[in-house]
N, C-alpha and C. Protein backbone atom coordinates (compact mmCIF):
# COMPACT_ATOMS: atom_id res chain seq x y z
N UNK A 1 146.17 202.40 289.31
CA UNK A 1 146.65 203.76 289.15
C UNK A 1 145.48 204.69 288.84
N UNK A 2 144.59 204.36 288.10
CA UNK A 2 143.45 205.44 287.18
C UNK A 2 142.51 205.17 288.67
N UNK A 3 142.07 204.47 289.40
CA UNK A 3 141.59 204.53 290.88
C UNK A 3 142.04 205.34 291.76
N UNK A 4 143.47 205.26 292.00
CA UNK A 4 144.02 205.90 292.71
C UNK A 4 143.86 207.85 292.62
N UNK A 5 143.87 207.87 291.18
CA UNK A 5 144.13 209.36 290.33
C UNK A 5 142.49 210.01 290.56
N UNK A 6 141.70 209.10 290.52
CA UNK A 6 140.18 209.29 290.90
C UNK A 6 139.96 210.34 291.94
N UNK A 7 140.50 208.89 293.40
CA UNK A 7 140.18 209.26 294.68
C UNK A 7 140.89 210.05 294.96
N UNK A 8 141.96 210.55 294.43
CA UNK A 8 142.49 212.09 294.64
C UNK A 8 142.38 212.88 294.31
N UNK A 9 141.68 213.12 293.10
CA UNK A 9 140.59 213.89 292.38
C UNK A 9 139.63 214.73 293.19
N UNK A 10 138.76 213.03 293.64
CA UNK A 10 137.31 213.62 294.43
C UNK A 10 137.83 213.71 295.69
N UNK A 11 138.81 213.62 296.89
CA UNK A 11 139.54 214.04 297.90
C UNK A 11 139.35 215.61 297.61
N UNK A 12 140.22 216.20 296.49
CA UNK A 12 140.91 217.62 296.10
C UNK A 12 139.06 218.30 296.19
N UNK A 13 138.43 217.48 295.05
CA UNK A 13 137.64 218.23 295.04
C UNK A 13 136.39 218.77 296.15
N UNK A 14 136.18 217.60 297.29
CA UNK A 14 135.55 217.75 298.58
C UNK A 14 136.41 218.97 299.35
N UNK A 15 137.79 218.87 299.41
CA UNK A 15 138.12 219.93 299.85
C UNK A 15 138.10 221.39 299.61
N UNK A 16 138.23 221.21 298.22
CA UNK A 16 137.78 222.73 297.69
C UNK A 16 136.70 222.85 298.01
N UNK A 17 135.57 222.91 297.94
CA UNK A 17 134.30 222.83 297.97
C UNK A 17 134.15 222.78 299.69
N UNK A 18 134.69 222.51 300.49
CA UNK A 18 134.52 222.46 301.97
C UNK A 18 135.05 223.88 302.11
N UNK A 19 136.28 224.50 301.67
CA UNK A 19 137.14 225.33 301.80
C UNK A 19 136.24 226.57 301.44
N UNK A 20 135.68 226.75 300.14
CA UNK A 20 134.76 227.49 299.67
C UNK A 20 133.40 227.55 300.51
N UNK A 21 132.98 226.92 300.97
CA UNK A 21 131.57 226.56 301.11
C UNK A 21 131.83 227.28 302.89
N UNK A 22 132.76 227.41 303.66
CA UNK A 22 133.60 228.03 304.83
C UNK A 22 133.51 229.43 304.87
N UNK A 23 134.12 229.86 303.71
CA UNK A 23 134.71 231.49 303.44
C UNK A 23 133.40 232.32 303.79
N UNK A 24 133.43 233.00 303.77
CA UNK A 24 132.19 234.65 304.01
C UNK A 24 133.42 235.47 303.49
N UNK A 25 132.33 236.31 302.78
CA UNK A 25 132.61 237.47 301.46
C UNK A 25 131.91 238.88 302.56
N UNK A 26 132.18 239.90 302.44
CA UNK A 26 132.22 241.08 303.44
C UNK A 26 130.58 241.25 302.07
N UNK A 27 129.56 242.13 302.72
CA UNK A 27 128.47 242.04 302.02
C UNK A 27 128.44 244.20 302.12
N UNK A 28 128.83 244.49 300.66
CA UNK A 28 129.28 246.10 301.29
C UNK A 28 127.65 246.57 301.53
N UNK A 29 126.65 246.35 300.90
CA UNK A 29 125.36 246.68 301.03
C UNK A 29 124.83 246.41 302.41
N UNK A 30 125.51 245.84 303.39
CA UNK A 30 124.70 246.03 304.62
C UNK A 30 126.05 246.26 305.80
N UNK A 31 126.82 246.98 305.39
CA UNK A 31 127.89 247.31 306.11
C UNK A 31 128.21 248.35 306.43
N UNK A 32 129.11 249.32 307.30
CA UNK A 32 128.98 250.87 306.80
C UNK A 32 130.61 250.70 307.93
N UNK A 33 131.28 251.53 307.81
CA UNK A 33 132.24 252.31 308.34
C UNK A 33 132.36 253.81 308.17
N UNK A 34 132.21 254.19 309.62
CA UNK A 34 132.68 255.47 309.72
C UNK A 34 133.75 256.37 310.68
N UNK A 35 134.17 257.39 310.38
CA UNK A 35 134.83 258.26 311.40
C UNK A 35 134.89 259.56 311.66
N UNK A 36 135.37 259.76 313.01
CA UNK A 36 134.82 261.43 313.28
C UNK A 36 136.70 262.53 313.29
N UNK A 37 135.94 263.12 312.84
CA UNK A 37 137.41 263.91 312.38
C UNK A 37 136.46 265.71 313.83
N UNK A 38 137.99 266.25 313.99
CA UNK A 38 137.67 267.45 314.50
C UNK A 38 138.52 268.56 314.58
N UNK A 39 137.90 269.72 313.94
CA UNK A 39 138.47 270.74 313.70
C UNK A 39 138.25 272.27 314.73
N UNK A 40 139.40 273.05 314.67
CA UNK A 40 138.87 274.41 315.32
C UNK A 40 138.62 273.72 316.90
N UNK A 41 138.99 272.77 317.81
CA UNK A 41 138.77 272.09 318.99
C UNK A 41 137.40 271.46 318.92
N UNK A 42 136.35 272.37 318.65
CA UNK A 42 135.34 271.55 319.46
C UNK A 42 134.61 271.27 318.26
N UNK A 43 134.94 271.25 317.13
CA UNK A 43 133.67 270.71 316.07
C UNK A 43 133.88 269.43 315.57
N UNK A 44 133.26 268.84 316.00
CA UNK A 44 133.23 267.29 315.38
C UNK A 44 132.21 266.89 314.19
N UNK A 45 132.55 266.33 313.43
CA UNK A 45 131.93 265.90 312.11
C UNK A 45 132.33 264.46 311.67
N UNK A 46 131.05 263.74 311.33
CA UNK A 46 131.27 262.31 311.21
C UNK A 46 130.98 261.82 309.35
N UNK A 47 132.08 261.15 308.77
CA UNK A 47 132.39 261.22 307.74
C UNK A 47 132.32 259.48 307.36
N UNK A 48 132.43 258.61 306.49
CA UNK A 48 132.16 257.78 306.13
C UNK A 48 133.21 257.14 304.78
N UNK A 49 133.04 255.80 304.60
CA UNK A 49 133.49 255.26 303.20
C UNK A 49 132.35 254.54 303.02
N UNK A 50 131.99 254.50 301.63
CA UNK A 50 130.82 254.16 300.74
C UNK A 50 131.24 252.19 300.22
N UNK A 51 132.71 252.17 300.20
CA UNK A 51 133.11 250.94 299.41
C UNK A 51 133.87 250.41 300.62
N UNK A 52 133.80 248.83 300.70
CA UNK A 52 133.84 247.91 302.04
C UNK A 52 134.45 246.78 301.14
N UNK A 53 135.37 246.26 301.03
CA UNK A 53 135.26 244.58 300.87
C UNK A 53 135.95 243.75 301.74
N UNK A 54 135.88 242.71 301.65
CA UNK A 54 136.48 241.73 302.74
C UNK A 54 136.53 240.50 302.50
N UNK A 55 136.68 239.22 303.46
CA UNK A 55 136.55 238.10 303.67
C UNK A 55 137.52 237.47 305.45
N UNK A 56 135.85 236.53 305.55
CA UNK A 56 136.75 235.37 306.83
C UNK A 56 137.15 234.58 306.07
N UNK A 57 138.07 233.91 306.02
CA UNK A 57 138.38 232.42 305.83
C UNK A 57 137.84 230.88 306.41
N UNK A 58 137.99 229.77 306.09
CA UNK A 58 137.54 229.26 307.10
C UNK A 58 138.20 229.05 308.54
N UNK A 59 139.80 229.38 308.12
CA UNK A 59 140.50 229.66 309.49
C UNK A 59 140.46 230.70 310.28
N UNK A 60 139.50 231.74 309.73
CA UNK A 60 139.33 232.50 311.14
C UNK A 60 139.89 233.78 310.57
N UNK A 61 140.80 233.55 309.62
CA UNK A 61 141.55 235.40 309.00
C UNK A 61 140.72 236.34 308.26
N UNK A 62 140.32 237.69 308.66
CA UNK A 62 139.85 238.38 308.51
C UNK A 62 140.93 239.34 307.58
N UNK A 63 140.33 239.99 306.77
CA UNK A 63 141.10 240.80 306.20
C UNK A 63 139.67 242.33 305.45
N UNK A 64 139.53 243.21 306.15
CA UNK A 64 138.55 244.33 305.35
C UNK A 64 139.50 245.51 304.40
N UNK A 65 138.98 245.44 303.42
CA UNK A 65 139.64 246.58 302.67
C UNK A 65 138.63 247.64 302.54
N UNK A 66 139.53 248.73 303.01
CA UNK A 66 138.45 250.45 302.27
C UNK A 66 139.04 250.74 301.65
N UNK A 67 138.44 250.87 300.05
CA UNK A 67 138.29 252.23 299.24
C UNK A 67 138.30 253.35 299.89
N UNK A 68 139.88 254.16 299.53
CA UNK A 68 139.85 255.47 300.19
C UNK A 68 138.97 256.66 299.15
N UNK A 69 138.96 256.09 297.85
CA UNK A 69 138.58 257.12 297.10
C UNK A 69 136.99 257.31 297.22
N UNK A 70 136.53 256.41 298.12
CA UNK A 70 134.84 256.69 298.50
C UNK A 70 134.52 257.08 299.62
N UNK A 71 135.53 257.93 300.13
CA UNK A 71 135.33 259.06 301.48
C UNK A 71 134.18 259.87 301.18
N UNK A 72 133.38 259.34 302.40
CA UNK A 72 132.19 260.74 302.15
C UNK A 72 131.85 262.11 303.53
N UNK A 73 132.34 262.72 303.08
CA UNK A 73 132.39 264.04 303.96
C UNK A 73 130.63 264.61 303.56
N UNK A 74 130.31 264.52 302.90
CA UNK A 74 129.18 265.45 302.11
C UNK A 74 129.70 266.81 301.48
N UNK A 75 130.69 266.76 301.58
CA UNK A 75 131.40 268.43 300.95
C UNK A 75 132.35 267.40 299.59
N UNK A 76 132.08 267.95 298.09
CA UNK A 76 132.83 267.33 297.30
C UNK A 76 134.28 268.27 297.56
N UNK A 77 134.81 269.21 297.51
CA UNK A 77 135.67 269.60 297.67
C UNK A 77 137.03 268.93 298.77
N UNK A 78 136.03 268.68 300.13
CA UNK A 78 137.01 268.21 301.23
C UNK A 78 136.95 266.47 300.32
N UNK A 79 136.33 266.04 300.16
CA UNK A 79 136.40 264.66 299.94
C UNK A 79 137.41 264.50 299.04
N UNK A 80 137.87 265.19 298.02
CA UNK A 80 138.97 265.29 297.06
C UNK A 80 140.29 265.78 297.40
N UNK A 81 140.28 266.67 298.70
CA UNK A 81 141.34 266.68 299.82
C UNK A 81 142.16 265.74 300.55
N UNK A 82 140.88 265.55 301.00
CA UNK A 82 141.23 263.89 301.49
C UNK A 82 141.81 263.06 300.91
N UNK A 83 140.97 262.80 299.93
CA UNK A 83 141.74 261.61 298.89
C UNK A 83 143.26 262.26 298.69
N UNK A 84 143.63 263.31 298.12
CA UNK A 84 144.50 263.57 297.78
C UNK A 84 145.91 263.90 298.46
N UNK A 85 145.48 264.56 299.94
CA UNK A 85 146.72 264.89 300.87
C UNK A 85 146.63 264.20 302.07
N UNK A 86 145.58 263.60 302.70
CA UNK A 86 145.50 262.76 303.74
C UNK A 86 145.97 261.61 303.59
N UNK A 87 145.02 261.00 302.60
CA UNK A 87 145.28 259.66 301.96
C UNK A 87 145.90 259.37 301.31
N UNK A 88 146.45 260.04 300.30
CA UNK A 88 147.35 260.43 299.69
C UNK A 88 147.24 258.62 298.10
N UNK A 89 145.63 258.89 297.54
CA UNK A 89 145.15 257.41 297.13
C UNK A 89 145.88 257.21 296.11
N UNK A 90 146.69 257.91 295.46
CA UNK A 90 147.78 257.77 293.99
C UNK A 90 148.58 256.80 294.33
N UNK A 91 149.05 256.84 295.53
CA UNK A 91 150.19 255.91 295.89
C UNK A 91 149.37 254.57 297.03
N UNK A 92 148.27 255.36 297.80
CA UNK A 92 147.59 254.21 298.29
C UNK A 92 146.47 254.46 298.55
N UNK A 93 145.54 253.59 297.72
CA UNK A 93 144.27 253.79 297.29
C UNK A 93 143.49 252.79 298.20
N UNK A 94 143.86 252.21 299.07
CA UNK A 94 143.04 251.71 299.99
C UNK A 94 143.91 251.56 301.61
N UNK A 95 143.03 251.01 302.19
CA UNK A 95 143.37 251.53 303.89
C UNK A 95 143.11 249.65 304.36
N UNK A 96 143.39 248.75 305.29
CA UNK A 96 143.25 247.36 305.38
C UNK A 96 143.31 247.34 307.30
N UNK A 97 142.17 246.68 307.26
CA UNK A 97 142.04 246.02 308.77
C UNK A 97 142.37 244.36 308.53
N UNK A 98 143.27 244.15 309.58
CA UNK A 98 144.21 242.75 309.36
C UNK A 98 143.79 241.65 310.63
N UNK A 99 142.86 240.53 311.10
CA UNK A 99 142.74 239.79 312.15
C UNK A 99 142.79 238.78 312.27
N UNK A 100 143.07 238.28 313.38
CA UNK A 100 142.14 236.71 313.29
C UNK A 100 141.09 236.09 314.30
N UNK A 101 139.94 235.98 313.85
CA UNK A 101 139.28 235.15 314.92
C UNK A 101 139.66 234.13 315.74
N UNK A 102 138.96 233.92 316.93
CA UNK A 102 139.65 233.11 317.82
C UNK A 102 138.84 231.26 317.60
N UNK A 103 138.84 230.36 317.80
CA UNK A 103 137.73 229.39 317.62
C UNK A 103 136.71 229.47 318.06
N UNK A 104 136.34 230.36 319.38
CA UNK A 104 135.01 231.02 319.71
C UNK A 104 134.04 231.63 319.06
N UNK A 105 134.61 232.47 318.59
CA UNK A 105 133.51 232.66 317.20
C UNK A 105 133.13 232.15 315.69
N UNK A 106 134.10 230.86 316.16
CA UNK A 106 134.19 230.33 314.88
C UNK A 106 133.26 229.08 314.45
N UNK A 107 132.98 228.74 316.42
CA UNK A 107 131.95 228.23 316.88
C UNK A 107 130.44 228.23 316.84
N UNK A 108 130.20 229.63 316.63
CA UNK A 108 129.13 229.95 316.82
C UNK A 108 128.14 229.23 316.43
N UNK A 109 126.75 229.21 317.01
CA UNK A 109 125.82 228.78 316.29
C UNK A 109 124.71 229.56 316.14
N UNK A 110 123.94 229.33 314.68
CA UNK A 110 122.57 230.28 314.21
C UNK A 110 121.87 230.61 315.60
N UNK A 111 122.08 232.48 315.71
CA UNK A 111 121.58 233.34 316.46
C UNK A 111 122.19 233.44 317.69
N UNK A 112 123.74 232.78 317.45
CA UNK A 112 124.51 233.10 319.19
C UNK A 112 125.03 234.34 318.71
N UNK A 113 125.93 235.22 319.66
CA UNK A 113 126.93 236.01 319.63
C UNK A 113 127.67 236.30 320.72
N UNK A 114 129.30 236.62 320.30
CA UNK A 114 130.11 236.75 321.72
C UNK A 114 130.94 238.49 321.46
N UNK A 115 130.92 238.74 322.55
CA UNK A 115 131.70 240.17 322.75
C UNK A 115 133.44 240.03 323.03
N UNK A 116 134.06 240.19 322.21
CA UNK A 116 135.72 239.52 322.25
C UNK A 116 136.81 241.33 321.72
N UNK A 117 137.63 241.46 322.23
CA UNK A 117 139.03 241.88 321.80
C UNK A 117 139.72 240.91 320.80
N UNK A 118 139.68 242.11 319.77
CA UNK A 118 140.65 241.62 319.03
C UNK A 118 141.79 242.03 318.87
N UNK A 119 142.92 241.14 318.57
CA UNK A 119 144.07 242.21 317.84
C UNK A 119 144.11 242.47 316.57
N UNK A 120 143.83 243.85 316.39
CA UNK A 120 144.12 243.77 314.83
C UNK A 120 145.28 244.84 313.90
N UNK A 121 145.75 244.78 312.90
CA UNK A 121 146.39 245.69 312.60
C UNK A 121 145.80 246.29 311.44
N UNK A 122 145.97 247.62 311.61
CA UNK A 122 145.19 248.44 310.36
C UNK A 122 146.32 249.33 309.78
N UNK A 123 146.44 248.56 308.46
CA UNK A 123 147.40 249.76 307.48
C UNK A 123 146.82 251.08 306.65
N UNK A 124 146.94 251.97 306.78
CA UNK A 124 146.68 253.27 306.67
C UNK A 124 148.14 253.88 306.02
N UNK A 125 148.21 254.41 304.60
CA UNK A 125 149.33 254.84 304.28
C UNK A 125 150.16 254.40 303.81
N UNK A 126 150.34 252.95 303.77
CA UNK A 126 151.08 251.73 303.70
C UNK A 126 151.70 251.74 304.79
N UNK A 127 151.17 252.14 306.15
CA UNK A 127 152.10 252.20 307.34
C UNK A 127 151.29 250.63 308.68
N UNK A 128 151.45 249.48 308.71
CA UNK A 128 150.99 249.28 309.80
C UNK A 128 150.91 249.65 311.41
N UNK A 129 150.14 249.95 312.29
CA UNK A 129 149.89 249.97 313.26
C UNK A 129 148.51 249.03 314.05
N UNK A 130 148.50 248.67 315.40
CA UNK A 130 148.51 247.79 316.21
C UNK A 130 147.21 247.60 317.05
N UNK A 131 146.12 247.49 316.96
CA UNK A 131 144.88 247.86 317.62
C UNK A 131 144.16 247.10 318.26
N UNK A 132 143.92 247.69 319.50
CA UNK A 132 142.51 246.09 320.05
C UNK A 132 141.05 246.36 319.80
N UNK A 133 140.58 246.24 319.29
CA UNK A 133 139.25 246.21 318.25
C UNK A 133 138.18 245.27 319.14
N UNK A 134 137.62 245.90 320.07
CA UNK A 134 136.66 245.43 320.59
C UNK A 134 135.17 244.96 320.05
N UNK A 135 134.58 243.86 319.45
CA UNK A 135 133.56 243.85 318.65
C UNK A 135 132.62 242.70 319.28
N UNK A 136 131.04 242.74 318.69
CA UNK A 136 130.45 242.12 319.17
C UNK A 136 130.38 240.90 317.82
N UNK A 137 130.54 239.76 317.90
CA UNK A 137 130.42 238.88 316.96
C UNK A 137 128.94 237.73 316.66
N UNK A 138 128.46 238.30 315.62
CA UNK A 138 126.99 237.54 315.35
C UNK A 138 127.25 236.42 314.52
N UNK A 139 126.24 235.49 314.81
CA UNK A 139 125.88 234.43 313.60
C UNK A 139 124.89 234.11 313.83
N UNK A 140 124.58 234.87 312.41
CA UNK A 140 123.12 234.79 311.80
C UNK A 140 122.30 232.96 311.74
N UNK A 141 121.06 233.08 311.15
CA UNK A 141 120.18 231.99 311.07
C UNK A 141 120.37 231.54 310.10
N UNK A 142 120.90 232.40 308.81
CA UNK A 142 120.78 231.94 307.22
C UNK A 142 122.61 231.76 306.96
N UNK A 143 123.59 232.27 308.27
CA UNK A 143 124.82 231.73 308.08
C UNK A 143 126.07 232.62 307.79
N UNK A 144 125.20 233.40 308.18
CA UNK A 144 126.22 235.36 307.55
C UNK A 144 126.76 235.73 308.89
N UNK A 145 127.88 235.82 309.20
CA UNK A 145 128.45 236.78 310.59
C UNK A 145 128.83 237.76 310.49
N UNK A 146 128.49 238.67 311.04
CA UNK A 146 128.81 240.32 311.37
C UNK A 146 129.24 240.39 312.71
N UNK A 147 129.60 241.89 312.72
CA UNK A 147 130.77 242.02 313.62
C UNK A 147 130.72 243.38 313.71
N UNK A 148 130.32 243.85 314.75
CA UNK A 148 129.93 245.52 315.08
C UNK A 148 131.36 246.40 316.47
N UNK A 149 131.52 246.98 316.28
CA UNK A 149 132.37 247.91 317.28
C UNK A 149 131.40 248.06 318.42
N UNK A 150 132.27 247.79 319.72
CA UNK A 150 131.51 248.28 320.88
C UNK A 150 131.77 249.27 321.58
N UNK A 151 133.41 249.99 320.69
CA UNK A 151 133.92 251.03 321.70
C UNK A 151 134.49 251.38 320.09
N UNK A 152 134.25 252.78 320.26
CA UNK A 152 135.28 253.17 318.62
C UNK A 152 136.51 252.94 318.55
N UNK A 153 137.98 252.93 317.70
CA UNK A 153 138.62 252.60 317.60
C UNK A 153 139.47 254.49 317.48
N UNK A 154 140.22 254.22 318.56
CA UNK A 154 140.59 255.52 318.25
C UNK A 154 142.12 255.81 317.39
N UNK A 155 142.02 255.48 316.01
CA UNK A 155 143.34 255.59 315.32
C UNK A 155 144.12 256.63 315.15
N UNK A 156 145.26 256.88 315.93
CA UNK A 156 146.00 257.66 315.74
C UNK A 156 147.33 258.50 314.46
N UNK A 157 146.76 259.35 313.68
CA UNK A 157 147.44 260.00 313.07
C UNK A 157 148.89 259.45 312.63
N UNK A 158 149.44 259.88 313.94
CA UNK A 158 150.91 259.64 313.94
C UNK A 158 151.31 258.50 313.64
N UNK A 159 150.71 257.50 314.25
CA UNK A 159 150.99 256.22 313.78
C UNK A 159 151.31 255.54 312.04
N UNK A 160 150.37 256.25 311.68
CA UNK A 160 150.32 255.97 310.43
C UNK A 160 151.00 257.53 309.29
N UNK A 161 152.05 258.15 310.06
CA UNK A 161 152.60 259.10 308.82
C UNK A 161 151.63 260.06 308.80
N UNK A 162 150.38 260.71 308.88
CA UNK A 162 149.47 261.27 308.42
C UNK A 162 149.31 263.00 308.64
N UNK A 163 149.95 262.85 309.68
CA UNK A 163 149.74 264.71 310.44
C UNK A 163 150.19 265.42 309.18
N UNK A 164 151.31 265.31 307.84
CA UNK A 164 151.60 266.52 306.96
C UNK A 164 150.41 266.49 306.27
N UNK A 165 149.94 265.47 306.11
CA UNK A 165 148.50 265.14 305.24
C UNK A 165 147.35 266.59 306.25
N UNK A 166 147.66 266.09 307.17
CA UNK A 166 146.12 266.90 308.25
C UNK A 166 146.59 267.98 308.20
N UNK A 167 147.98 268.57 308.53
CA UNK A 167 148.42 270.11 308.26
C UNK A 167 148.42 270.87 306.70
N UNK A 168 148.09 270.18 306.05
CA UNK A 168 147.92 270.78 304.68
C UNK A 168 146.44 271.01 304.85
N UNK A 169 145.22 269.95 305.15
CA UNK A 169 143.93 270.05 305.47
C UNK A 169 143.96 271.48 305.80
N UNK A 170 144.62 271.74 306.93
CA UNK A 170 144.36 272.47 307.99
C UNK A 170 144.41 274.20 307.05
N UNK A 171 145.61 273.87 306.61
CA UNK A 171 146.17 274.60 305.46
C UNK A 171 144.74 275.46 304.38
N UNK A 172 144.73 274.55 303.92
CA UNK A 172 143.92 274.84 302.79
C UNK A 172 142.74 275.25 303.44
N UNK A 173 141.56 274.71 304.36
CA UNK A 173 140.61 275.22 304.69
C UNK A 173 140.19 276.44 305.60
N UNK A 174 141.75 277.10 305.76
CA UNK A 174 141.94 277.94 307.10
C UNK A 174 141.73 277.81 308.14
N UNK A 175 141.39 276.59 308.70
CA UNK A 175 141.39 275.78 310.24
C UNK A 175 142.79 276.58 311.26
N UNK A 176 141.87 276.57 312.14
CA UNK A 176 143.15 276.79 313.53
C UNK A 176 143.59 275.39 314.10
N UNK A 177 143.33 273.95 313.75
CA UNK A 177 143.53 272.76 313.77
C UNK A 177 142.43 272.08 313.53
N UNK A 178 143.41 270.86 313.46
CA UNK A 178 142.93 269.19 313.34
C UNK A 178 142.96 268.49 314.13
N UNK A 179 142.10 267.84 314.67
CA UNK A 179 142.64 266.48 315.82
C UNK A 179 143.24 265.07 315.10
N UNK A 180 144.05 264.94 316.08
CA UNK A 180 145.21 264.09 315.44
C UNK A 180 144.67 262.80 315.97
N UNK A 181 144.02 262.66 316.41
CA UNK A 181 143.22 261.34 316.68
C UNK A 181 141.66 261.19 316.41
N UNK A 182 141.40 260.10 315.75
CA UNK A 182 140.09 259.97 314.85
C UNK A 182 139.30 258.57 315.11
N UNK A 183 138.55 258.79 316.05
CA UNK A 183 137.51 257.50 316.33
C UNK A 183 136.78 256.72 314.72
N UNK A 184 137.06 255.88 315.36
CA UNK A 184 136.08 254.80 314.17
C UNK A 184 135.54 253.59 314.47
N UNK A 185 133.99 253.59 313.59
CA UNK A 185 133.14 252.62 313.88
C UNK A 185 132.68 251.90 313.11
N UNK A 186 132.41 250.62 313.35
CA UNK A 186 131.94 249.92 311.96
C UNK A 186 131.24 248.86 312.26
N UNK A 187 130.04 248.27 311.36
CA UNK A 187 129.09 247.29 311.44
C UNK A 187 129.42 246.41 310.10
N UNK A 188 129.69 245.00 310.00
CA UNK A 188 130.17 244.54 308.67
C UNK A 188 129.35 243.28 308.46
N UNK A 189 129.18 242.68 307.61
CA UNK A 189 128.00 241.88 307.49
C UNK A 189 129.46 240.79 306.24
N UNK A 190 128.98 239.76 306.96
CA UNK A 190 129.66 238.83 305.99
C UNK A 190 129.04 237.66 305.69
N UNK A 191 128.47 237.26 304.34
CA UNK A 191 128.02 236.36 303.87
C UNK A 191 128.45 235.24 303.28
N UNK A 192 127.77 233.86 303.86
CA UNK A 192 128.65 232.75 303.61
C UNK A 192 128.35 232.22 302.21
N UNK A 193 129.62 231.79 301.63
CA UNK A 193 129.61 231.16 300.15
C UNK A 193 129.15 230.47 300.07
C-alpha cells in the first residue's frame, strides 16, 4: 500500500511539473496592443493599452486579458472617457481575447514559424463576439512564442454594445462622429515556465 501511495505521488508529481513546465505566461514587457479609433471622417489616431496578461496552456488555449483602465490616448482627459463611457471599467474592467491553437504551432521548433487563422472570440463589454485573427506564430530559441497580427482585426462596435459609449464620446468632445469600427494590432510575447 505505502508503495503504491508513493508511485502515485511521484506519477501526480511528474505531471504537474510536465503541465507547468508546458504553460507560457504572456510577457507584458515585450508585448504591445493597439488600436485606431476615427473621428470627424478622416482623422485617425492610434491609441494603445499599457497592461497585457495572458497564458498558452499546454493544450494549445490561449486566453489574453487587457486592462481597460491602461488605455493610452496621450490625452489624460479622453483616456478617463474611455475608461468611463466606452468601456464602461466599473462594471468591466477588462476586455479578453479567447483561442485555441491548432497542433501546428504547437509543434514548432526553436526558430520555426507558421502564418495560421485563427478563431477567436473577444469579449468587450461582457459581450462576446466572433473573429478570425490572422497571426504569424514564432518559436523562439530560448522557448518563448509570440504571435503578431498580419492583418488588423477590425472589431466592430456594435457587436459588442458600444456605439452609446462612442455617442457620448462624440458628445462630450464636440465631434461630428466616431467610426464605429476600430482596427487592432498586436505583437505578444509568451514565455515558457
Amino acid at each position: 500500500m505505502r508503495i503504491a501511495s508513493l508511485l502515485l505521488i511521484s506519477i501526480l508529481s511528474i505531471t504537474y511539473s510536465n503541465a507547468s513546465f508546458a504553460d507560457w505566461q504572456l510577457d507584458n514587457g515585450q508585448s504591445s496592443l493597439n488600436f485606431i479609433s476615427t473621428k470627424n471622417q478622416h482623422i485617425n489616431e492610434s491609441h494603445s493599452f499599457t497592461q497585457l496578461s495572458g497564458t498558452i496552456s499546454d493544450s494549445g488555449a490561449i486566453t489574453v486579458n487587457v486592462d481597460l483602465t491602461t488605455v493610452e490616448t496621450n490625452i489624460p482627459i479622453r483616456n478617463e472617457r474611455m475608461q468611463a463611457y466606452l468601456f464602461n471599467i466599473k462594471d468591466t474592467p477588462s476586455a479578453t481575447l479567447s483561442a485555441q491553437l491548432d497542433s501546428t504551432s504547437l509543434a514548432l521548433k526553436s526558430g520555426q514559424s507558421v502564418l495560421m487563422t485563427v478563431p477567436s472570440t473577444i469579449t468587450i463589454n461582457g459581450i462576446d463576439a466572433n473573429y478570425d485573427v490572422q497571426v504569424r506564430v514564432n518559436k523562439h530559441q530560448n522557448g518563448d512564442m509570440s504571435a503578431t497580427t498580419v492583418k488588423p482585426i477590425l472589431v466592430q462596435a456594435a457587436s459588442h454594445k458600444l456605439i452609446p459609449g462612442l455617442d457620448k464620446l462624440k458628445e462630450l468632445a464636440g465631434l461630428n462622429g466616431i467610426g464605429f469600427v476600430s482596427p487592432v494590432t498586436f505583437s505578444v510575447v509568451f514565455s515558457a515556465q
